[in-house]
N, C-alpha and C. Protein backbone atom coordinates (compact mmCIF):
# COMPACT_ATOMS: atom_id res chain seq x y z
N UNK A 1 -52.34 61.77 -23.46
CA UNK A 1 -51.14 61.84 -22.64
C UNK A 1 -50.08 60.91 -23.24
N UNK A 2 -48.60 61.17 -23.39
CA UNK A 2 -47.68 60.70 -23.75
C UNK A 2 -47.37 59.56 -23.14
N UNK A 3 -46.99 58.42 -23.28
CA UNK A 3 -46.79 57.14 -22.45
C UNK A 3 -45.03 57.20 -22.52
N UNK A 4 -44.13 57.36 -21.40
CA UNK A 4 -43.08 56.89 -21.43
C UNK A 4 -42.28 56.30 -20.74
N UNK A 5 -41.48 55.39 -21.25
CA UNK A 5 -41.20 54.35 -20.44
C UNK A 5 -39.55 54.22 -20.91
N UNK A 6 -39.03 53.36 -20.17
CA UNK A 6 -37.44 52.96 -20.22
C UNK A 6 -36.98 52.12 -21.20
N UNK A 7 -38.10 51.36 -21.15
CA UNK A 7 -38.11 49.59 -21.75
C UNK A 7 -38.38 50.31 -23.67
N UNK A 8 -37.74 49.00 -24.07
CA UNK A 8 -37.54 48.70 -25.80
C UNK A 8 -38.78 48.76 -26.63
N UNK A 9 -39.81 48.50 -25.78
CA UNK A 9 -41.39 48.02 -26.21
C UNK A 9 -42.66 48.50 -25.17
N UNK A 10 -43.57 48.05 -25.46
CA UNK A 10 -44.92 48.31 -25.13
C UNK A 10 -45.81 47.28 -24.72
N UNK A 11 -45.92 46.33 -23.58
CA UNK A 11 -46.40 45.17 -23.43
C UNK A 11 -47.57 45.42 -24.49
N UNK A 12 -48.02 44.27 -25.45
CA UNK A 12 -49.41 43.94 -26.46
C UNK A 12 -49.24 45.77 -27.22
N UNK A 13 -48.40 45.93 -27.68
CA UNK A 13 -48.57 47.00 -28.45
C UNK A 13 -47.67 47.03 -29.51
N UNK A 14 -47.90 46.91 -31.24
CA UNK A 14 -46.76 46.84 -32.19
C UNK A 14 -46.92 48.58 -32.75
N UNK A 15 -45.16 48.52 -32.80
CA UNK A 15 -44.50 49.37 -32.70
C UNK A 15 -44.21 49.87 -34.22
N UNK A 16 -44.08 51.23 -34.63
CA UNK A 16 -43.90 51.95 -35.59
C UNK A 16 -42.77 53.18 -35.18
N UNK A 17 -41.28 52.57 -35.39
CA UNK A 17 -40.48 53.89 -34.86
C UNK A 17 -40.40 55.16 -36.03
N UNK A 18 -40.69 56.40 -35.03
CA UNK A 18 -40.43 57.37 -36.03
C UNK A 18 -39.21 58.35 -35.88
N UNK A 19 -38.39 57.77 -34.75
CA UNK A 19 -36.88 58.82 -34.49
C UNK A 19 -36.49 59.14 -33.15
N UNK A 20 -35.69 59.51 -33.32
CA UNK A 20 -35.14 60.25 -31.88
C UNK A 20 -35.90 61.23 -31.81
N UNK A 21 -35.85 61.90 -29.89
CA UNK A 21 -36.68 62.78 -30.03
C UNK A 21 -36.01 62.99 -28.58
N UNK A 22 -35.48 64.54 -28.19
CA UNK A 22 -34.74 64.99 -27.29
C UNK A 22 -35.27 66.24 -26.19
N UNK A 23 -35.09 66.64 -25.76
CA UNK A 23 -35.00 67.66 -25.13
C UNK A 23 -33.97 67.83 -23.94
N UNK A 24 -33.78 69.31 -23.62
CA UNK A 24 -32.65 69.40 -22.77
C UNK A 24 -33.25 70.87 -22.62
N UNK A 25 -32.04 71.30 -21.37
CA UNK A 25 -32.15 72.89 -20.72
C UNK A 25 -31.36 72.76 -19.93
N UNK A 26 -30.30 73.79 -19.50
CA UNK A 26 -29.05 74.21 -18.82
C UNK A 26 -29.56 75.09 -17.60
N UNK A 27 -29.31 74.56 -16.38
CA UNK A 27 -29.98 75.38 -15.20
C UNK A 27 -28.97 75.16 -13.97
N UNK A 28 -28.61 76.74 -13.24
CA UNK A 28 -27.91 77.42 -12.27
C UNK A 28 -28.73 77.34 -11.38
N UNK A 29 -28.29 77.28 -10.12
CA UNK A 29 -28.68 77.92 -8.55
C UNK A 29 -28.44 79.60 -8.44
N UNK A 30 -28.92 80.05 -7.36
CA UNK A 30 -28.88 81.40 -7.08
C UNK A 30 -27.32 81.79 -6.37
N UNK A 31 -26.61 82.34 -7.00
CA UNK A 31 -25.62 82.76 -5.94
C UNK A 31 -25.24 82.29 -5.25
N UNK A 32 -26.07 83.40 -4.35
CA UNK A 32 -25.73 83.02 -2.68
C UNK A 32 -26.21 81.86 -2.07
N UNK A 33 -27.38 81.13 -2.93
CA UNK A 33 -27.46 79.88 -2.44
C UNK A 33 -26.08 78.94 -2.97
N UNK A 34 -25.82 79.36 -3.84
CA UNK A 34 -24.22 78.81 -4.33
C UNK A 34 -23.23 78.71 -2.61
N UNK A 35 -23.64 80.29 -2.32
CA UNK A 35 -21.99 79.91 -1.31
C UNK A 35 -22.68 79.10 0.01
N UNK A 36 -24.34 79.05 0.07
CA UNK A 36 -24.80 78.24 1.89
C UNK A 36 -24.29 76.87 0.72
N UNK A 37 -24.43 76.83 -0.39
CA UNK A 37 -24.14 75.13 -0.38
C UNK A 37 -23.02 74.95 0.06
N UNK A 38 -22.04 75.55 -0.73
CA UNK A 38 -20.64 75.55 -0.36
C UNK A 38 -20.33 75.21 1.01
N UNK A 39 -20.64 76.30 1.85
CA UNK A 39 -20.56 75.81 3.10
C UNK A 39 -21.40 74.72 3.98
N UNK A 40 -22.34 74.28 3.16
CA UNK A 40 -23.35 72.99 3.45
C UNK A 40 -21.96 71.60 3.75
N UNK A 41 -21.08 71.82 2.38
CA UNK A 41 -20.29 70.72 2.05
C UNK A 41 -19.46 70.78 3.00
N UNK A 42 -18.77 71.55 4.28
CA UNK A 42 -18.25 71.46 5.05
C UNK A 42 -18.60 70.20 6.25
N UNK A 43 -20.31 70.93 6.46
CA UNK A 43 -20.37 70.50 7.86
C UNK A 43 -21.84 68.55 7.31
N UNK A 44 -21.37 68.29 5.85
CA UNK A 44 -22.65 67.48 4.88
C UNK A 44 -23.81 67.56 5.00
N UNK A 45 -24.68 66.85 4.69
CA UNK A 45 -26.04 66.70 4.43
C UNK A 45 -26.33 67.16 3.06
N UNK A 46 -27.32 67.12 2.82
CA UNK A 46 -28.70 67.14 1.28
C UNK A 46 -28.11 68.46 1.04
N UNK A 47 -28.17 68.95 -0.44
CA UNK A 47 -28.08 70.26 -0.95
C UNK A 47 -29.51 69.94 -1.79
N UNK A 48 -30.31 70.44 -1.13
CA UNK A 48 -31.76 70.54 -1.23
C UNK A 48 -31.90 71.42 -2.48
N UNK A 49 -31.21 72.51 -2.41
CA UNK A 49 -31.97 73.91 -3.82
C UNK A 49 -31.12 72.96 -4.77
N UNK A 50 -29.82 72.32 -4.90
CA UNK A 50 -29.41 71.55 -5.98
C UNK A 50 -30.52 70.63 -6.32
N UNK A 51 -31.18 70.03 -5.41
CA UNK A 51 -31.91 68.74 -5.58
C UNK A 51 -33.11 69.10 -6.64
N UNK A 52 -33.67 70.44 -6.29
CA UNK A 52 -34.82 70.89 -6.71
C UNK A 52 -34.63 71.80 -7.88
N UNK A 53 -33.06 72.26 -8.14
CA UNK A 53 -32.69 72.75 -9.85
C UNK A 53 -32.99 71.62 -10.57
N UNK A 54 -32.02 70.51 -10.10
CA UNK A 54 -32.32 69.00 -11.41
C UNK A 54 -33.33 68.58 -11.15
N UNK A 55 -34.62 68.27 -10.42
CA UNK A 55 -35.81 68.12 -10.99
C UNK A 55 -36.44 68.92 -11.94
N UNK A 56 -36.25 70.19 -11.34
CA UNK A 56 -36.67 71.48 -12.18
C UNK A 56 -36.30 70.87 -13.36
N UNK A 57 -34.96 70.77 -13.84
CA UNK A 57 -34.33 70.66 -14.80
C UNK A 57 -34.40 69.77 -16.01
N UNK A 58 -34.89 68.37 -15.27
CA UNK A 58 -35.45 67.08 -15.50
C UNK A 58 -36.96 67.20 -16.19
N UNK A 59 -37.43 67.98 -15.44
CA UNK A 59 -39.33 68.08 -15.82
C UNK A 59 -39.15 68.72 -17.01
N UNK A 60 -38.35 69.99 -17.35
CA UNK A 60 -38.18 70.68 -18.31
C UNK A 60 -37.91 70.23 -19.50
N UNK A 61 -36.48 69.09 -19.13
CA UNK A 61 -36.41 68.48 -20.58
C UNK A 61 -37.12 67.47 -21.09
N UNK A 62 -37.55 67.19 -19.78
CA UNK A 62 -38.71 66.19 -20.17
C UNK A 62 -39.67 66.68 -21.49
N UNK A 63 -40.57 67.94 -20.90
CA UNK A 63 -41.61 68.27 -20.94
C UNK A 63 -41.77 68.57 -22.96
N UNK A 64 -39.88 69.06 -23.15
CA UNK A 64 -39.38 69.34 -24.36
C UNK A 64 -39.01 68.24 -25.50
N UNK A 65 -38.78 67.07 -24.83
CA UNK A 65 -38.93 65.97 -25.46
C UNK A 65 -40.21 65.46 -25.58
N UNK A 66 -41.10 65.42 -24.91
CA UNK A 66 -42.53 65.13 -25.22
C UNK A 66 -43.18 66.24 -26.36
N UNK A 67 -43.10 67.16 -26.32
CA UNK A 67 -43.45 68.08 -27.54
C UNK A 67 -42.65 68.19 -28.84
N UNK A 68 -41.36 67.59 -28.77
CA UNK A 68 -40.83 67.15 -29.95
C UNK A 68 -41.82 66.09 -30.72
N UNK A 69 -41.50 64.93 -30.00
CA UNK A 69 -42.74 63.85 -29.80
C UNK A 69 -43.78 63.70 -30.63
N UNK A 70 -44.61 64.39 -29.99
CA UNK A 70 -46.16 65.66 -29.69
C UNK A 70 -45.97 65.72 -31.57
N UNK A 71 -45.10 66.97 -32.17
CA UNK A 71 -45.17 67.25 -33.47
C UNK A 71 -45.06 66.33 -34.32
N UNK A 72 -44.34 64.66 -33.75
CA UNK A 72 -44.01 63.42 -35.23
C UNK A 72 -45.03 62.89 -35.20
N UNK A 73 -46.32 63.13 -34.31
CA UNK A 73 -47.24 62.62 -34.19
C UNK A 73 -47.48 61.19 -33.49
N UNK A 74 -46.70 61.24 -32.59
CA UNK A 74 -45.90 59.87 -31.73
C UNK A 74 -46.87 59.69 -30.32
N UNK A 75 -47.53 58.48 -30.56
CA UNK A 75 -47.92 58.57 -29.41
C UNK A 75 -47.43 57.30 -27.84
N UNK A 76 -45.87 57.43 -28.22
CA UNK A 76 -45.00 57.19 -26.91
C UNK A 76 -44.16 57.67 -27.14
N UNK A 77 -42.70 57.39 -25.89
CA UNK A 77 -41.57 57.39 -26.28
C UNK A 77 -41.28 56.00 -25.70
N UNK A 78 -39.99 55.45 -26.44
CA UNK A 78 -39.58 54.41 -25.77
C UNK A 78 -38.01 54.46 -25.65
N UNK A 79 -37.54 53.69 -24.33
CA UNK A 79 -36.04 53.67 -24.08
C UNK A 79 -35.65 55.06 -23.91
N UNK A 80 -36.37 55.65 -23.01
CA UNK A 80 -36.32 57.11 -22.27
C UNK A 80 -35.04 56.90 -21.50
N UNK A 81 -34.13 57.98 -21.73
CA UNK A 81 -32.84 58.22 -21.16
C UNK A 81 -32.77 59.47 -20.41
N UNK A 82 -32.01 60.06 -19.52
CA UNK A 82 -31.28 61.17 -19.04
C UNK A 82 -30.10 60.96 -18.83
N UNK A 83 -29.52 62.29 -19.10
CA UNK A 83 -28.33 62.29 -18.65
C UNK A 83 -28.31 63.58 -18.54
N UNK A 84 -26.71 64.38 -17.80
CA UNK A 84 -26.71 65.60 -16.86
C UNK A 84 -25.27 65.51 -17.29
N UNK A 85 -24.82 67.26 -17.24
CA UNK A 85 -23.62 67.54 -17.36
C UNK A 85 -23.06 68.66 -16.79
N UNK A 86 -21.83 68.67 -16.39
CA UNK A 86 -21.46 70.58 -15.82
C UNK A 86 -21.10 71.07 -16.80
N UNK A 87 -21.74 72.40 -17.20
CA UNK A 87 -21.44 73.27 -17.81
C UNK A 87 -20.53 74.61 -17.48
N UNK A 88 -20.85 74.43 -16.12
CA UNK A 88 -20.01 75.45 -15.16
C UNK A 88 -19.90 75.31 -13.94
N UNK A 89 -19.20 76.19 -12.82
CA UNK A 89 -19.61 76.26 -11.64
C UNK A 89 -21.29 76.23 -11.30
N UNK A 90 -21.57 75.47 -10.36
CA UNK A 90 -23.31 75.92 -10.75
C UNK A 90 -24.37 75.72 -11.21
N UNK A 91 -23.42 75.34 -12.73
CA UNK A 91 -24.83 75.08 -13.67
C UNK A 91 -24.37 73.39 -14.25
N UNK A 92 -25.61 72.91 -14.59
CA UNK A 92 -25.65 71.97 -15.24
C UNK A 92 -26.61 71.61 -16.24
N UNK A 93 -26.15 70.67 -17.52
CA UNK A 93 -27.14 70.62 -18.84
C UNK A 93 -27.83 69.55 -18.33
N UNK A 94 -29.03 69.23 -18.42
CA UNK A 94 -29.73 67.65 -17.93
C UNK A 94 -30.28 67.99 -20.02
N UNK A 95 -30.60 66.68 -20.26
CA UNK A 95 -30.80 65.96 -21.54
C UNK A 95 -32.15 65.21 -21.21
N UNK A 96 -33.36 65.02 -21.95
CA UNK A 96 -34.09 63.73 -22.04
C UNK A 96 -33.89 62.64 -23.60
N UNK A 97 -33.95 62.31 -23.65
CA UNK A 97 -34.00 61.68 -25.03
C UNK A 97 -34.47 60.10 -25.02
N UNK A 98 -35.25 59.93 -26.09
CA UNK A 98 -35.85 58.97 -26.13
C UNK A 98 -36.30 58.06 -27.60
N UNK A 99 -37.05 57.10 -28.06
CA UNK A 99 -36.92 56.92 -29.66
C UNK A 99 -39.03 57.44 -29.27
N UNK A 100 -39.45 57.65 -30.16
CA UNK A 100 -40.44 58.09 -30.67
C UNK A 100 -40.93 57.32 -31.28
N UNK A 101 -42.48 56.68 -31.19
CA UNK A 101 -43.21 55.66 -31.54
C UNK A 101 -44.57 56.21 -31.92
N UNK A 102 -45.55 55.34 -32.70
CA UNK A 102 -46.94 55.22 -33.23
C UNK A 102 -46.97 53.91 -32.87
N UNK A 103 -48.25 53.54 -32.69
CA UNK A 103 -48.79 52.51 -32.23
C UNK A 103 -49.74 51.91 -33.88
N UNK A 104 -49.28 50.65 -33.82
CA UNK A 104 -50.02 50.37 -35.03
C UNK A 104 -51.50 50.05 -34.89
C-alpha cells in the first residue's frame, strides 16, 4: 500500500526522491441536478451531489497519482497536494500531485 502524506519526510525513514507524480480528472453533475442545486442556492444549505462529485473526483485523482507512483517504483508520496478548478458551468478539474519517493 502507498503511504501518503502532506509532510516533506517520513518520521525514521531516508528518503530517495524520484519526481513528481500527478494525477487529475475533470467531473460534472447531472443536469437537472444542476438546476435543484441552483435552486438549493436560493433557499442555502449543503449541495450534497456537488459534495460527492469532488470526492468522487478527489479519490480518482488520487487513485491516478498513486499508479503513476506505482510505475517509478516509489514506495510513498510526499508533500501530497490538491487543488480544483472550473472548467465550466458544472464541471470542475481536481489535480493530486505529489513528489515520489523510495525508501532507502
Amino acid at each position: 500500500m502507498m503511504i501518503l502524506v502532506t509532510t516533506e519526510g517520513i518520521a525514521g525513514k531516508e528518503l530517495e526522491h524520484l519526481g513528481l507524480v500527478k494525477g487529475s480528472t475533470i467531473q460534472t453533475v447531472n443536469a437537472v441536478r444542476d438546476i435543484g442545486a441552483g435552486l438549493k442556492t436560493l433557499v442555502g444549505g449543503e449541495l450534497t451531489k456537488y459534495n460527492e462529485m469532488m470526492n468522487n473526483a478527489r479519490d480518482l485523482a488520487t487513485k491516478r497519482m498513486v499508479a503513476e507512483a506505482e510505475e517509478m517504483g516509489a514506495d510513498a508520496i510526499v508533500c501530497v497536494r490538491y487543488s480544483s478548478a472550473s472548467v465550466m458551468q458544472s464541471a470542475a478539474e481536481v489535480m493530486a500531485y505529489g513528489t515520489a519517493v523510495k525508501f532507502r
